[in-house]
Protein backbone atom coordinates (compact mmCIF):
# COMPACT_ATOMS: atom_id res chain seq x y z
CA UNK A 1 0.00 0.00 0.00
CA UNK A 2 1.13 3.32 -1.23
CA UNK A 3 2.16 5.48 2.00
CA UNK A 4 0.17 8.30 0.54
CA UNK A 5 -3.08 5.98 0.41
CA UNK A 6 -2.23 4.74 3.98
CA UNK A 7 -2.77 8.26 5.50
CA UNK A 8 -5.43 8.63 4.27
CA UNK A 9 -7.41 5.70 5.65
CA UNK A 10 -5.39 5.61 8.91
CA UNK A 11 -6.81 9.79 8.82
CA UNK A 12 -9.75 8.85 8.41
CA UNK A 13 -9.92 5.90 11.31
CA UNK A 14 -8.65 8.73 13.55
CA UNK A 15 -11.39 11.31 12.36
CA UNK A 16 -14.12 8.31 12.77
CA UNK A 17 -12.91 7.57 16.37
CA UNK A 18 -12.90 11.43 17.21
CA UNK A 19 -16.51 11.82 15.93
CA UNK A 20 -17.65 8.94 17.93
CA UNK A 21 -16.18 9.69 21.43
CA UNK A 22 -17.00 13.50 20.52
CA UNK A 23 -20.79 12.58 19.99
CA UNK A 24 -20.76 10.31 23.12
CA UNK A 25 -19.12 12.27 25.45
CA UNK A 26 -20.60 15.96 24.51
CA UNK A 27 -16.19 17.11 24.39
CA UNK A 28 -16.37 20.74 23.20
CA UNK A 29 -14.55 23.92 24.42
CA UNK A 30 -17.20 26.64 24.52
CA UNK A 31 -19.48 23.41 25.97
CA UNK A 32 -17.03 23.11 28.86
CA UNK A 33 -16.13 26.91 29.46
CA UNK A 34 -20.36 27.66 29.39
CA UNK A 35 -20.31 24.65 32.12
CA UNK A 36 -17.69 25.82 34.26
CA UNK A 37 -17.89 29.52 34.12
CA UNK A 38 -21.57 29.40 35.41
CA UNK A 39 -20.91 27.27 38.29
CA UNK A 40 -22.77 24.09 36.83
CA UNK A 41 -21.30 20.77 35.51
CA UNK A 42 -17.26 21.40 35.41
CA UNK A 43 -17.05 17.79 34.11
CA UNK A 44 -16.36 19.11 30.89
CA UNK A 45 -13.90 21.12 31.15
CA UNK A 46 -11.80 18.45 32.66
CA UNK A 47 -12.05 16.61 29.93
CA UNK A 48 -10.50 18.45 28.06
CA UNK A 49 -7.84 19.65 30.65
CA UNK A 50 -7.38 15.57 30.74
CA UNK A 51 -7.29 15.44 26.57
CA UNK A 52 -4.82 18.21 26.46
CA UNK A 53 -2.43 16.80 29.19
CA UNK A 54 -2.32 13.38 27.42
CA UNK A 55 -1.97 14.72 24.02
CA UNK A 56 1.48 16.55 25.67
CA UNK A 57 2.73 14.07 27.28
CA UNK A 58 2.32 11.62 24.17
CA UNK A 59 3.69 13.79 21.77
CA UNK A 60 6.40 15.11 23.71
CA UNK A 61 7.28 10.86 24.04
CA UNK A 62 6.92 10.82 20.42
CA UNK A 63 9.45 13.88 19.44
CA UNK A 64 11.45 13.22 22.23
CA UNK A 65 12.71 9.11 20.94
CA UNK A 66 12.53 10.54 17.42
CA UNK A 67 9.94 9.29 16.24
CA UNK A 68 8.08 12.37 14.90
CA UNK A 69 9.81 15.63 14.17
CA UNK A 70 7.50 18.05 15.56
CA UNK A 71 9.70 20.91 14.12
CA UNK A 72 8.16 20.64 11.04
CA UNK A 73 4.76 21.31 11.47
CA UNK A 74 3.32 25.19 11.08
CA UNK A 75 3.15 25.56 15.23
CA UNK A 76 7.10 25.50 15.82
CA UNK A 77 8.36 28.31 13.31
CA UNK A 78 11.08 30.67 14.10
CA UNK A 79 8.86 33.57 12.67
CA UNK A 80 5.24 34.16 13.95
CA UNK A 81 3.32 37.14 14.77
CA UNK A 82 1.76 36.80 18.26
CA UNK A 83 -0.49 39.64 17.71
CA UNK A 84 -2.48 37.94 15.02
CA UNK A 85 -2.28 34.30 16.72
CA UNK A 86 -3.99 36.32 20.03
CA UNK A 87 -6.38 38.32 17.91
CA UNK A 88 -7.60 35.11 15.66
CA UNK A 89 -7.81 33.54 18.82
CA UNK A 90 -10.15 36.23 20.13
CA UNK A 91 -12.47 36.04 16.96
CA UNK A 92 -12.74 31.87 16.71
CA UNK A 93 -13.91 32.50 20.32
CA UNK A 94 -15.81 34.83 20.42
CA UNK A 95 -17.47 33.17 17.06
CA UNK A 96 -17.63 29.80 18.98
CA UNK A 97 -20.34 31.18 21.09
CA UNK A 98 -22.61 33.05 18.68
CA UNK A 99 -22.40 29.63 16.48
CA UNK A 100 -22.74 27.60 20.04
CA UNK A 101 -19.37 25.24 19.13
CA UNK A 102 -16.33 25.12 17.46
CA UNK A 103 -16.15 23.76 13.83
CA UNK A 104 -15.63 19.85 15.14
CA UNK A 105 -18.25 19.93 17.65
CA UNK A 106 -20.79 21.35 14.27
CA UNK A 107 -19.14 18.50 12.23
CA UNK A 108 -20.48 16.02 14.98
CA UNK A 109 -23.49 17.51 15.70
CA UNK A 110 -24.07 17.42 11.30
CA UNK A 111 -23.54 13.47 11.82
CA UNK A 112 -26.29 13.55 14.38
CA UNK A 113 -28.51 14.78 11.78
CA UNK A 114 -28.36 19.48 12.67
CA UNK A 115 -28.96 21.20 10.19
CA UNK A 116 -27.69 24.54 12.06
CA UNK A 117 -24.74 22.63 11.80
CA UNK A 118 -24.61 22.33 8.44
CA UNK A 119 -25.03 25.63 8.04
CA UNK A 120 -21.86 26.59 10.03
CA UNK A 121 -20.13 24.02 8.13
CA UNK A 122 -20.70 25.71 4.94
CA UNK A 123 -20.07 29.37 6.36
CA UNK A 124 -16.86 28.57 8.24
CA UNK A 125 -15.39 26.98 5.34
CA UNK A 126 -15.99 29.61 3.10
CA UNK A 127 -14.69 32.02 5.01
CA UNK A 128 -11.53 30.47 5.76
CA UNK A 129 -10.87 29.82 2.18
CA UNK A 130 -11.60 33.33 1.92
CA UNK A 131 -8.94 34.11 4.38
CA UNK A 132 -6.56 31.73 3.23
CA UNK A 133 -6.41 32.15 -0.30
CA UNK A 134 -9.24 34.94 -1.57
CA UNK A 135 -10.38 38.74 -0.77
CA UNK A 136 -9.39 38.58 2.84
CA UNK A 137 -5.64 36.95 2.54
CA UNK A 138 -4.37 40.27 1.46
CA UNK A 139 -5.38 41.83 4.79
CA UNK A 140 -4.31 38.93 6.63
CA UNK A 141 -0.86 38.53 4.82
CA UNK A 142 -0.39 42.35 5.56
CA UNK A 143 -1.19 41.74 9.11
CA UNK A 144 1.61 39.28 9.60
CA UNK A 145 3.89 40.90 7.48
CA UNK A 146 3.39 43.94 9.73
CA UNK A 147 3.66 42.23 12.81
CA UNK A 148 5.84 39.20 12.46
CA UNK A 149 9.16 38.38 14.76
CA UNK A 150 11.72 35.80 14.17
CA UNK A 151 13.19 34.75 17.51
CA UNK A 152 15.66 32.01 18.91
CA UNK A 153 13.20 30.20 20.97
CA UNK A 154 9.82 29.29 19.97
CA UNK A 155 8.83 26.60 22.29
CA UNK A 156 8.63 26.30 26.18
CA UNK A 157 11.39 23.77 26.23
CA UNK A 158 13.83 26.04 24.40
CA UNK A 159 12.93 29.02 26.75
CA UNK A 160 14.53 26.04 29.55
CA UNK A 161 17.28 25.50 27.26
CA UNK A 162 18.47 29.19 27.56
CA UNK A 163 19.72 28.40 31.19
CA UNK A 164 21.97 25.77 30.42
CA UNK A 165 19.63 22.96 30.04
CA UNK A 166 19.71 19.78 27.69
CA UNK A 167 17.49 19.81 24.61
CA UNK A 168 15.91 16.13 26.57
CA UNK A 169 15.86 17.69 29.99
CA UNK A 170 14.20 20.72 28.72
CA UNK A 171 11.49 18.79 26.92
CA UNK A 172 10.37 16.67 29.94
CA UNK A 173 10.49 19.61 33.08
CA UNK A 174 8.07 21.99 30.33
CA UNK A 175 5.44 18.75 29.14
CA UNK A 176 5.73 17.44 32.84
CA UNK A 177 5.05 20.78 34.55
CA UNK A 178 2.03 21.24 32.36
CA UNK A 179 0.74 17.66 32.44
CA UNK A 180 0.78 17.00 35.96
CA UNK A 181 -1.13 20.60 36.56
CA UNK A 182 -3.64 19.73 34.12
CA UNK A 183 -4.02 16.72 35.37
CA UNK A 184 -4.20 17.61 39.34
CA UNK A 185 -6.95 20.14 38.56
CA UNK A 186 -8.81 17.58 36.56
CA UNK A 187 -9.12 14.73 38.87
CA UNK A 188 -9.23 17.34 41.85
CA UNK A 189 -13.15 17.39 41.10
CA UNK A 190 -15.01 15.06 42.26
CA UNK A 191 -17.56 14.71 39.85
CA UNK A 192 -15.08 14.31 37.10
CA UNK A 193 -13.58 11.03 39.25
CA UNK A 194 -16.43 9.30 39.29
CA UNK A 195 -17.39 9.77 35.64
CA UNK A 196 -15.75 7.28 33.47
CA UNK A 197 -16.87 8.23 30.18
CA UNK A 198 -15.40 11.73 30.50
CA UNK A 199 -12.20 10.09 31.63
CA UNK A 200 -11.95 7.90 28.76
CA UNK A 201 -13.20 10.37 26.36
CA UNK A 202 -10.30 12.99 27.56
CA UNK A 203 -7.62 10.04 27.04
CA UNK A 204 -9.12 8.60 24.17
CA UNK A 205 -8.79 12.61 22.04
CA UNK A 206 -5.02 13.14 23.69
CA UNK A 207 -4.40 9.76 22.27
CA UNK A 208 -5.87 10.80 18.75
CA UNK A 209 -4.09 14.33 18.60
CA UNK A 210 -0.53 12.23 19.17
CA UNK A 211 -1.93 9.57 16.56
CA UNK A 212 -2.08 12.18 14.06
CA UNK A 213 1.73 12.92 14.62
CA UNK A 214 2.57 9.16 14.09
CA UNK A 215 0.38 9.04 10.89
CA UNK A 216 1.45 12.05 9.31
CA UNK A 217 4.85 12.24 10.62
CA UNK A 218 6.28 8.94 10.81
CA UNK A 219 3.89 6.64 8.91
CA UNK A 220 3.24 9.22 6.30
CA UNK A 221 7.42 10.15 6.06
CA UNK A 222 7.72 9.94 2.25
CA UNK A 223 11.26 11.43 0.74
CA UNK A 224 10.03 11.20 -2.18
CA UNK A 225 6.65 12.43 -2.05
CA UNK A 226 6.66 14.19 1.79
CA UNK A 227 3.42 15.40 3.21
CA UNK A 228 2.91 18.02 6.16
CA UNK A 229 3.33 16.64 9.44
CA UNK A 230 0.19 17.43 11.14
CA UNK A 231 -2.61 16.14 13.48
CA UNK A 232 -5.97 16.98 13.92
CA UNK A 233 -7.58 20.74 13.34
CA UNK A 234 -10.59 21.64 11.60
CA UNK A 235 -10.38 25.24 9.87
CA UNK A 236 -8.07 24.91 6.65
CA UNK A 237 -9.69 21.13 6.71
CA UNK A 238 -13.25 22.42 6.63
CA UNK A 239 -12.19 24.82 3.51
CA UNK A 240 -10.40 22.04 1.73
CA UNK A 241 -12.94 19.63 2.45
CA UNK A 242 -15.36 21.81 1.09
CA UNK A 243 -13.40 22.66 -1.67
CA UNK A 244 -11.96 18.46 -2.80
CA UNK A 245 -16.16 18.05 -2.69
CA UNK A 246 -16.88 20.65 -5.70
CA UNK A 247 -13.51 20.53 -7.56
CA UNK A 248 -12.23 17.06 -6.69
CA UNK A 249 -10.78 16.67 -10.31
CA UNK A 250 -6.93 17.46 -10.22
CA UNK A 251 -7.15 17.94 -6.27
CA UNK A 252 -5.49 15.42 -3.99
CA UNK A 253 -7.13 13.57 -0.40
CA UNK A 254 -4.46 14.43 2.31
CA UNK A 255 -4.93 14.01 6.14
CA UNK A 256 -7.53 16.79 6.78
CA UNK A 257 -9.66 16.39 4.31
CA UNK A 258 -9.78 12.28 5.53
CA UNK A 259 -10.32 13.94 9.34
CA UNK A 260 -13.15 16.19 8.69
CA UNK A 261 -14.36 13.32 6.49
CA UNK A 262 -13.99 10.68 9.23
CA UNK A 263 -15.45 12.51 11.94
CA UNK A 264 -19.18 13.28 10.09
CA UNK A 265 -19.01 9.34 9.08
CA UNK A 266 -18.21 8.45 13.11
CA UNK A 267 -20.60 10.95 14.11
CA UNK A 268 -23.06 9.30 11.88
CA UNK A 269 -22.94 6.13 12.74
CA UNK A 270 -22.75 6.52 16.13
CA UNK A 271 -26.05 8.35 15.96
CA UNK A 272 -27.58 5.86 14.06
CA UNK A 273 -26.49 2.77 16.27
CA UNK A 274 -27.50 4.06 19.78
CA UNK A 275 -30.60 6.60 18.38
CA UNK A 276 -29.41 9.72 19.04
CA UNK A 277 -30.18 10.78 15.10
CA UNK A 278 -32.89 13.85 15.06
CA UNK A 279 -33.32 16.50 12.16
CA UNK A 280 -32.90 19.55 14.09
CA UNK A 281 -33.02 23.56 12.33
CA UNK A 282 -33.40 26.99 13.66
CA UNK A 283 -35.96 28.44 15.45
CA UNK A 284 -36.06 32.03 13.78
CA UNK A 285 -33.86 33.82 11.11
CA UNK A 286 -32.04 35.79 13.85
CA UNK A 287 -30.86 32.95 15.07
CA UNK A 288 -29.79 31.35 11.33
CA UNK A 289 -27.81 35.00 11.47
CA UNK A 290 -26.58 34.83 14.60
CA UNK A 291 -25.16 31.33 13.80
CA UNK A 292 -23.85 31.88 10.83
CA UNK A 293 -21.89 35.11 12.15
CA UNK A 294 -20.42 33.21 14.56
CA UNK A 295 -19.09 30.72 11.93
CA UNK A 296 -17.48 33.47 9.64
CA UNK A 297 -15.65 34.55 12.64
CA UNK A 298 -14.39 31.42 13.65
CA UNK A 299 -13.47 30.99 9.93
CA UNK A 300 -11.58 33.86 9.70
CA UNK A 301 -10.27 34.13 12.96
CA UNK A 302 -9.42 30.35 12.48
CA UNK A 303 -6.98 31.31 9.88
CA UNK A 304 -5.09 33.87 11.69
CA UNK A 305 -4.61 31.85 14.78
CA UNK A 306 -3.80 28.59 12.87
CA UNK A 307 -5.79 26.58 14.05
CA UNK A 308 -8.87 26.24 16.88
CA UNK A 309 -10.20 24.94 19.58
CA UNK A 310 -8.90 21.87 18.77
CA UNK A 311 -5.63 22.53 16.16
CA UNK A 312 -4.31 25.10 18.77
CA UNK A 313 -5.84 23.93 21.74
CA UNK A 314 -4.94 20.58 21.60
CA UNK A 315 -2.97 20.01 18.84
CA UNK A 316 -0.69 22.97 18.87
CA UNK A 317 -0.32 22.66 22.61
CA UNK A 318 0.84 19.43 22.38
CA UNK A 319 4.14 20.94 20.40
CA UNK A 320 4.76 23.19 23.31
CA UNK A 321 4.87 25.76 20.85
CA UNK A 322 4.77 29.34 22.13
CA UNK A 323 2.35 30.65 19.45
CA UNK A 324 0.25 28.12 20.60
CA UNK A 325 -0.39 29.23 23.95
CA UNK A 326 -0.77 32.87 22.57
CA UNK A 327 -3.34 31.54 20.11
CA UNK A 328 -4.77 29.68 23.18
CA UNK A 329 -5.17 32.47 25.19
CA UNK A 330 -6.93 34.37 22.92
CA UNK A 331 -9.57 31.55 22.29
CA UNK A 332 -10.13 31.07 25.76
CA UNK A 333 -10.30 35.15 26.11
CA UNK A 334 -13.01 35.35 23.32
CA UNK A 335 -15.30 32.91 24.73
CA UNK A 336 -15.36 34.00 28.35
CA UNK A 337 -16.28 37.64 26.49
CA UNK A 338 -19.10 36.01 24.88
CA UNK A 339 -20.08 34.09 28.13
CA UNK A 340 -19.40 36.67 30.70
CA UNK A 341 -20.00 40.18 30.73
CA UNK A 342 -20.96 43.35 28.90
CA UNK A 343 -19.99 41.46 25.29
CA UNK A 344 -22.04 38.38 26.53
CA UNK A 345 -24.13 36.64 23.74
CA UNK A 346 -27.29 37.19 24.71
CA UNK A 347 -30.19 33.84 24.71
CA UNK A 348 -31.94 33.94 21.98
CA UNK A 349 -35.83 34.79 23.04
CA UNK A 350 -38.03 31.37 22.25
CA UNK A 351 -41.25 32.61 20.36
């Protein structure tokens, strides 16, 4: 089997686990920050405390034996701006509430048979094809160009190596000092101990974000025809997905497009099998508006912070990458707004 043909499927197995445990276990950012910020169910946000210190801690084992060369993926470059990571971040935030989820969480929710999903689907794509590539790339490209720094350390462990450290000692005090935090304040509630599915589901994604390094980085290592080394994120995915599905002819599958794929089939499926499959739509045009808004932003805003919820949140993280944590940040800043405070997304009234 052609290596190119085996990422592919081995994508898509990933994307078709991710949309199953997703479905199952309700895993979704703005989900958990809603949860915990209001003083309700803060099993959520564990999980994904839980998914991100696994997903370190795996892919830090990965780069640090040499397996996977984590170098080469878009999160550890020498020259980022930090102003547009933090400001993207802001917007997919911000545009994760007003849509209510991040583009995987409407991917899974598509499977289960939304149709506000679908929409957001549709939008988010578009619009970060439009940032990538079409009338808003200028801007963006300007942005950067305006902003941009090259610097000597891009990564918590080479910030450790500036005191003397070793390149392997450096690597395990950053991804151990951030695991075992994010896993002390996810097993320090109670609630979140005694629910097994949550646990599982937050091992279960880590696992799949570290997965997508092996694939795509090891697996998918290909001198003669090399492919990115990636794992799973959903905005430049959505817009090629999108994209293969009107001009497949001369266009190529590659890992993202197998993801996004993967995760509506697992979604699917899993909706099917235990019943949870239920046309759903809007309730008024406000909120089609509202929804759709929401998905531009996280579209554009997508773009500028490479990645979301999930490609900087997780996946990004898990490179220790300091533009991650920027991105991060900003993500996490943009959906308290819309949670919290005078910016707060207001309910929609039910008529």
């Amino acid at each position: 089997m052609e290596s190119s043909t085996q990422l592919v499927i081995l994508a898509g197995l990933i994307g078709l686990i991710y949309g199953a445990v997703g479905l199952l276990s309700g895993f979704c950012l703005m989900n958990s920050m809603r949860g915990w910020l209001a003083g309700g169910d803060g099993r959520l946000v564990r999980t994904y405390a839980l998914a991100i210190a696994v997903a370190i801690a795996a892919s830090q084992f990965l780069a640090g034996s040499g397996i996977v060369d984590l170098g080469k993926s878009i999160y550890l470059q020498q020259s980022f701006s930090a102003p547009v990571l933090f400001l993207g971040g802001l917007l997919f935030g911000y545009g994760m509430v007003l849509s209510n989820g991040c583009g995987s969480r409407a991917l899974v929710l598509l499977g289960r048979g939304n149709l506000r999903s679908f929409v957001v689907v549709i939008v988010l794509g578009i619009a970060a094809q439009m940032t990538l590539k079409g009338l808003i790339a200028p801007a963006r490209i300007a942005l950067v160009q305006a902003s941009q720094a090259t610097v000597n350390t891009n990564s918590l462990p080479s910030l450790l190596a500036m005191v003397g450290l070793g390149d392997a000692v450096s690597r395990a005090l950053a991804a151990a000092a951030i695991v075992v935090a994010l896993i002390l304040f996810a097993f320090a509630h109670p609630a979140f101990r005694r629910s097994p599915g949550q646990i599982v589901a937050g091992v279960v994604i880590g696992l799949l974000v570290a997965g997508g390094w092996f694939v795509s980085g090891y697996l998918g290592a290909d001198d003669f025809n090399p492919v990115p080394v990636t794992s799973l994120t959903f905005i430049a995915p959505i817009a090629d997905a999108l994209q293969y599905a009107m001009l497949s002819t001369g266009l190529t599958l590659n890992f993202g497009i197998a993801t996004v794929a993967g995760v509506f089939a697992g979604s699917l499926v899993t909706a099917l099998a235990t019943g949870r499959f239920h046309l759903e739509g809007y309730s008024s045009p406000r909120h089609m508006l509202r929804s759709a808004g929401g998905a531009a932003l996280m579209g554009i805003g997508g773009v500028m912070a490479f990645g979301c919820s999930i490609g900087q949140g997780l996946t990004g993280v898990s490179t220790l990458a300091l533009g991650s944590f920027v991105a991060l940040a900003g993500i996490l800043l943009g959906t308290t707004a819309g949670l919290r405070g005078s910016l707060r997304v207001q309910p929609l009234a039910v008529a």
